[in-house]
Structures are given as structure tokens and as C-alpha cells.
C-alpha atoms as a PDB file:
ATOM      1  CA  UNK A   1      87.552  11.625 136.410  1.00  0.00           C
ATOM      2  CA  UNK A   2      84.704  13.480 138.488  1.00  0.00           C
ATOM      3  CA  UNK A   3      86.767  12.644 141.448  1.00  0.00           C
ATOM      4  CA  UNK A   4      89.553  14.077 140.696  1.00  0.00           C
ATOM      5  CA  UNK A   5      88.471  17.211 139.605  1.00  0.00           C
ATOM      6  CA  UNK A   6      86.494  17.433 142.666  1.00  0.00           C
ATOM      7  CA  UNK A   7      89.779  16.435 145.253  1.00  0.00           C
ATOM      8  CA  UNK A   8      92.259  19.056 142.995  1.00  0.00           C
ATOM      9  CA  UNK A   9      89.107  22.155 144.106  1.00  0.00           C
ATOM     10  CA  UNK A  10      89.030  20.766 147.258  1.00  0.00           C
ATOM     11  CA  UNK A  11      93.004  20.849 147.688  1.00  0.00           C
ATOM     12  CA  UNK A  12      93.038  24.093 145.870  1.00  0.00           C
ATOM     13  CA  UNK A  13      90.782  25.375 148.562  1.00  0.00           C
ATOM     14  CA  UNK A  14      92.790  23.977 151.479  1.00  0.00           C
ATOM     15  CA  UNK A  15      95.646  25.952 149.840  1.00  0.00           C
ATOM     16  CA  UNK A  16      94.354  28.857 149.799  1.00  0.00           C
ATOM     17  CA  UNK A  17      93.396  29.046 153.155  1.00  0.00           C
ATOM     18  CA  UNK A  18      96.503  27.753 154.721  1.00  0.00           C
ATOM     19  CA  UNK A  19      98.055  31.043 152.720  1.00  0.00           C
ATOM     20  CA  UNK A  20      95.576  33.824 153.548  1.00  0.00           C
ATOM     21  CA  UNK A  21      94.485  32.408 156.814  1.00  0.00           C
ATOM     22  CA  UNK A  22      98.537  33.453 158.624  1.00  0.00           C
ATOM     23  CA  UNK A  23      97.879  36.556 156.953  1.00  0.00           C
ATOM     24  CA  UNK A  24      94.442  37.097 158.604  1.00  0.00           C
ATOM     25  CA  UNK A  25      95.505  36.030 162.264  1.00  0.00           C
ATOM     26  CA  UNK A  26      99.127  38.372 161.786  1.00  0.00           C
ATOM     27  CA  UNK A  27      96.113  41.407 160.746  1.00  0.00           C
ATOM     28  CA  UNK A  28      93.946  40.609 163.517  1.00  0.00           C
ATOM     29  CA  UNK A  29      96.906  40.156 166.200  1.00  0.00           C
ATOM     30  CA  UNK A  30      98.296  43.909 164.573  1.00  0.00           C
ATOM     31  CA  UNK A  31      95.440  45.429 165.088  1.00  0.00           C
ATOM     32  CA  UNK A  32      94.262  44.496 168.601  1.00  0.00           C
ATOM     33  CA  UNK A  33      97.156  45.602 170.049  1.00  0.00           C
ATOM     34  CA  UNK A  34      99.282  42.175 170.511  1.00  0.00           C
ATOM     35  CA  UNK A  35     101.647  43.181 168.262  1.00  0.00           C
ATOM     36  CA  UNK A  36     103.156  47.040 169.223  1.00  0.00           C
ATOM     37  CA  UNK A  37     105.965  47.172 171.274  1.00  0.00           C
ATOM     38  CA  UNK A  38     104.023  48.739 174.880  1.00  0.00           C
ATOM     39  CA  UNK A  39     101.993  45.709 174.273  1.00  0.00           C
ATOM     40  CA  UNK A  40     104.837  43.300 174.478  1.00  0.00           C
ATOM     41  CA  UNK A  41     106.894  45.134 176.855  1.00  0.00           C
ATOM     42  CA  UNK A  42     104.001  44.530 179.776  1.00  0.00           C
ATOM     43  CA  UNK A  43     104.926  40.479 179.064  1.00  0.00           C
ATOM     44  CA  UNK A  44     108.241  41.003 180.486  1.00  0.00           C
ATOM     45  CA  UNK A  45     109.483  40.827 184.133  1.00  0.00           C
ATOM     46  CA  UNK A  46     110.191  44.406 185.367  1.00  0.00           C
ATOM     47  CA  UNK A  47     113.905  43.750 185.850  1.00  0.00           C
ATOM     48  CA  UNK A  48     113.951  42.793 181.958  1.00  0.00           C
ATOM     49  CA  UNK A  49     112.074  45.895 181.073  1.00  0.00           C
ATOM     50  CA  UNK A  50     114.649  47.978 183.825  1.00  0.00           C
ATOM     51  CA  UNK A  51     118.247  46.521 182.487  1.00  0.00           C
ATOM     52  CA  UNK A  52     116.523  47.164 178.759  1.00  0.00           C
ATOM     53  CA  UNK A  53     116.342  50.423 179.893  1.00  0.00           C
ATOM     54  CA  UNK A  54     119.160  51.009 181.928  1.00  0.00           C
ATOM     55  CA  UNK A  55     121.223  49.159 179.346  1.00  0.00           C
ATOM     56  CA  UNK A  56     120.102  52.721 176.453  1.00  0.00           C
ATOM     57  CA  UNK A  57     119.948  55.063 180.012  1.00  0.00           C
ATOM     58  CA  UNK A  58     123.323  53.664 182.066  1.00  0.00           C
ATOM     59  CA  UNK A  59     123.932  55.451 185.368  1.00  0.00           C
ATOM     60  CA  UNK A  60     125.693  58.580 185.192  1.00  0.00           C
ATOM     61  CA  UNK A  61     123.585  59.869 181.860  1.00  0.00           C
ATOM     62  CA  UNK A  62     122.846  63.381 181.297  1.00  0.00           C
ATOM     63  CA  UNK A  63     119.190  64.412 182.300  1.00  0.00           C
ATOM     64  CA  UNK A  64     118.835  66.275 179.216  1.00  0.00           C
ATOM     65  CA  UNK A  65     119.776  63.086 176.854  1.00  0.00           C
ATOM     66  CA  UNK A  66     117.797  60.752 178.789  1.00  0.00           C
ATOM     67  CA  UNK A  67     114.570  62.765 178.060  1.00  0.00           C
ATOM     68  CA  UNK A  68     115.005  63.222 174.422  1.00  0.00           C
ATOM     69  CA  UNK A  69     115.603  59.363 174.228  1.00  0.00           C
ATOM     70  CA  UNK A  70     112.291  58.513 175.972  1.00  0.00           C
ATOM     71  CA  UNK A  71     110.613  60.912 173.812  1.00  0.00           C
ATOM     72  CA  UNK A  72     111.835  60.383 170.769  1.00  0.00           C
ATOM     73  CA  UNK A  73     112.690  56.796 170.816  1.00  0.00           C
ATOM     74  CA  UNK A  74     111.157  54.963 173.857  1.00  0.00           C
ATOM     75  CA  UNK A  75     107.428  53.757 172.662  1.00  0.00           C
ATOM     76  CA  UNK A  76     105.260  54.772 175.395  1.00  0.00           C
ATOM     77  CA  UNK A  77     101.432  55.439 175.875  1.00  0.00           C
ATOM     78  CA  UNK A  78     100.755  59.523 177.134  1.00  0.00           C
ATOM     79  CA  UNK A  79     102.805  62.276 178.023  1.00  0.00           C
ATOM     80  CA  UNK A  80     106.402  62.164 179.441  1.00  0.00           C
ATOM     81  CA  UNK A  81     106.428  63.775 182.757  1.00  0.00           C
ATOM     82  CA  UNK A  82     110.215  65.549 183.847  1.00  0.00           C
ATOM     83  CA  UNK A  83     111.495  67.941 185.902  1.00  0.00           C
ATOM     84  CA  UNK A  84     110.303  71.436 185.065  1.00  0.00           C
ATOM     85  CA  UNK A  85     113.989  73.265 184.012  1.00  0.00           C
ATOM     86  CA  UNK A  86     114.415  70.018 182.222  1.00  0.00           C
ATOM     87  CA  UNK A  87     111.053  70.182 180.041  1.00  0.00           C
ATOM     88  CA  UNK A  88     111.873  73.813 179.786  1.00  0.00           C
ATOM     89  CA  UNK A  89     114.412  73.060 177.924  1.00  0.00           C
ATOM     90  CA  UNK A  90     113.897  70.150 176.149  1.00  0.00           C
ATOM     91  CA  UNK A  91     111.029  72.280 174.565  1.00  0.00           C
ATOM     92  CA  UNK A  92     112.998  75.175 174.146  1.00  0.00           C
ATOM     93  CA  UNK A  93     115.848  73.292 172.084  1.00  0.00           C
ATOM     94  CA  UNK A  94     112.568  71.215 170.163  1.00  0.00           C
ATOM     95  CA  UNK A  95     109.636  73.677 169.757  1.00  0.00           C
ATOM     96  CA  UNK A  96     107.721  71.401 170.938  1.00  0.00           C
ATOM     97  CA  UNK A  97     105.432  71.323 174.278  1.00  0.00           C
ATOM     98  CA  UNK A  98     105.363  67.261 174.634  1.00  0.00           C
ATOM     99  CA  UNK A  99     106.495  67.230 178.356  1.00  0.00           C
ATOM    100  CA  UNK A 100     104.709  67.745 181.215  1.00  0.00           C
ATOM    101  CA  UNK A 101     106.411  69.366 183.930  1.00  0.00           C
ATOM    102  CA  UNK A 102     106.684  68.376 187.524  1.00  0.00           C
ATOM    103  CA  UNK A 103     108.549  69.363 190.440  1.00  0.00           C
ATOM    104  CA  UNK A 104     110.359  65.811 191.317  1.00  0.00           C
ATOM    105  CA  UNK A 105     113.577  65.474 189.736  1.00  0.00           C
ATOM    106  CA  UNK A 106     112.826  62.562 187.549  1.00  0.00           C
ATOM    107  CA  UNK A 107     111.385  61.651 184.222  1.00  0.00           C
ATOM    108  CA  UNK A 108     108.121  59.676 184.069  1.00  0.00           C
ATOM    109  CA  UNK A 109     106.642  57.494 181.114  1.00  0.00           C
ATOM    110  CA  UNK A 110     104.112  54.486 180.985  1.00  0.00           C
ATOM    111  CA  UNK A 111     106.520  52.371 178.681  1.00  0.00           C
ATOM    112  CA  UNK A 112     103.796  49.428 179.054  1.00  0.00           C
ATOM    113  CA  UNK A 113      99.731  49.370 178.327  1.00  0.00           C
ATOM    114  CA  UNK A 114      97.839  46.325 177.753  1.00  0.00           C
ATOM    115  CA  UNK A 115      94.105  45.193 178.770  1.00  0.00           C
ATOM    116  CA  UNK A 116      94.237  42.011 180.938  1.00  0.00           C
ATOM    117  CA  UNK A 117      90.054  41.862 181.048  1.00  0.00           C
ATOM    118  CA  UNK A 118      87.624  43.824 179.144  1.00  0.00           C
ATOM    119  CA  UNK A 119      87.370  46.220 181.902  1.00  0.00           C
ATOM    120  CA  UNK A 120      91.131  46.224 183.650  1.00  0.00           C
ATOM    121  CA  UNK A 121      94.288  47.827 182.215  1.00  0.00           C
ATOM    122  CA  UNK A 122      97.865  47.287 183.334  1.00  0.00           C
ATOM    123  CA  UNK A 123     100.017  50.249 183.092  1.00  0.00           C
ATOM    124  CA  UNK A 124     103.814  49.739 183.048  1.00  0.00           C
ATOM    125  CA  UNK A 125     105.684  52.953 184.486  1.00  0.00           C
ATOM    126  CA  UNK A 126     109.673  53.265 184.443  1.00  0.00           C
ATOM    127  CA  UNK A 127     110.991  56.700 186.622  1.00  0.00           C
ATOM    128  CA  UNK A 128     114.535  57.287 185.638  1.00  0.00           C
ATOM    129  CA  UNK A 129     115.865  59.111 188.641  1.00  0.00           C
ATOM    130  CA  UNK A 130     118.679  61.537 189.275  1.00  0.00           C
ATOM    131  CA  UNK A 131     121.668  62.681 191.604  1.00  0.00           C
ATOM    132  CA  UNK A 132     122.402  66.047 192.524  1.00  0.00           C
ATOM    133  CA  UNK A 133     124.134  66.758 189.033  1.00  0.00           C
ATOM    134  CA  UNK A 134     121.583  65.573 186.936  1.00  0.00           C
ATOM    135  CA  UNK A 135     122.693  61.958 185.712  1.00  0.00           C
ATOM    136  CA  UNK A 136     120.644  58.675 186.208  1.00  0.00           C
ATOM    137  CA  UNK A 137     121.538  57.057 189.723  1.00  0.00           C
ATOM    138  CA  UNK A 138     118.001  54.652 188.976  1.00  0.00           C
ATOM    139  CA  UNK A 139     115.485  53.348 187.207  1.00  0.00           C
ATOM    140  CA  UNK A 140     112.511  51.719 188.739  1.00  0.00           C
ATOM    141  CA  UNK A 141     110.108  49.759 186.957  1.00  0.00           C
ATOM    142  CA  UNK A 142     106.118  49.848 188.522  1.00  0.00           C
ATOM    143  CA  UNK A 143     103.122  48.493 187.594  1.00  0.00           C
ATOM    144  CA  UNK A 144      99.479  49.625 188.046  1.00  0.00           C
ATOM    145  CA  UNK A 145      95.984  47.720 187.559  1.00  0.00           C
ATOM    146  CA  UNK A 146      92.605  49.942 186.604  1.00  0.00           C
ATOM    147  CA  UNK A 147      89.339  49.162 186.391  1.00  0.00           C
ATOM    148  CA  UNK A 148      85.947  49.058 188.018  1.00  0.00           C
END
């Protein structure tokens, strides 16, 4: 009877782990990072990452709509960068100063971020560029190593 007793804690146990011990590893994986969407987007090829976003951003799309879509709904690490008439007035029509301003015609965001080493970060960048009447002709996907 001791034996049994002892096998039904010792199966009890083994339960309980295999329940909390998903939960633990899902936690841990959340919080380092593995689990947000810049994280996972640096784990696919660049042409994946391009037709995902030419596929939201097709060629011939209004400057002014592409911005407020990679602001407001593209998850990226930093500030958007954009042309300066076109942050002008995205912020004007927002109230809010999100978007730095540049001189290129194009819009700018790191749409990627993940740390390969302890020391080295990969950067994924996607530049939506634009034709003479302000509508997507491209999108080009880069990416960047830093580190010591």
C-alpha cells in the first residue's frame, strides 16, 4: 500500500510539471523577445518579408496611406523616417510628431530586430519608394549587422 501511495505523488508530480512546465517555456520565449512579431519577421527571407509588404502596400499606393499603415499598423523597432511634406502632414492630420523627416522621397522603418550573439544585432529595414506622383513603384528589403 506504501507503494502506491508513493507512485500516485510521484505521478501527481510528473503531472504537474508536464502542465506548468509549457507554460513556463511559452513565458520565457514571450519575454526574451522570440515571440513579437519584429522578432519573427528577421526569420524570414527578405522577398517573404517584401511581397508581405507589398501585398498591404501594392504599387501605385498613395504616399500618404502608406505612412499611416507603417505607423499605425506595421510593428517596427524606432522612428519611421518619410519625406518631409509627407511627415508634415501626416502629423498635421494626427497631432502627433512620430515621423522623422528626411529629404529622400521614401518612407523608412526597421520592420525586423533580433540579437544573433550577445553582442550583434540584425536590423531588418524595408524603404517603400515612390514615383513622381507619390505612389509606391518599390519596396526593398535590407539587412544590417551591429556590434563590436
Amino acid at each position: 500500500m506504501h507503494d502506491f501511495s508513493s507512485m500516485r505523488y510521484r505521478l501527481r508530480t510528473l503531472l504537474i510539471v508536464l502542465a506548468v512546465g509549457p507554460l513556463i517555456i511559452a513565458a520565457a520565449w514571450y519575454l526574451l523577445g522570440f515571440g513579437n512579431e519584429t522578432y519573427r519577421r528577421t526569420l524570414r527571407a527578405d522577398s517573404a518579408i517584401r511581397n508581405e509588404l507589398l501585398a498591404k502596400t501594392p504599387v501605385g499606393t498613395p504616399a500618404s496611406k502608406v505612412l499611416a499603415y507603417v505607423v499605425n499598423e506595421v510593428a517596427h523597432e524606432g522612428e519611421v523616417s518619410a519625406y518631409y511634406n509627407w511627415a508634415r502632414a501626416h502629423e498635421a492630420s494626427t497631432g502627433t510628431f512620430s515621423v522623422n523627416r528626411t529629404d529622400d522621397r521614401t518612407i523608412e522603418a526597421i520592420v525586423g530586430e533580433r540579437s544573433v550573439l550577445p553582442l550583434l544585432v540584425e536590423d531588418v529595414t524595408a524603404t517603400w519608394h515612390f514615383d513622381d506622383n507619390d505612389r509606391v513603384s518599390d519596396i526593398t528589403v535590407e539587412r544590417n549587422g551591429y556590434g563590436p
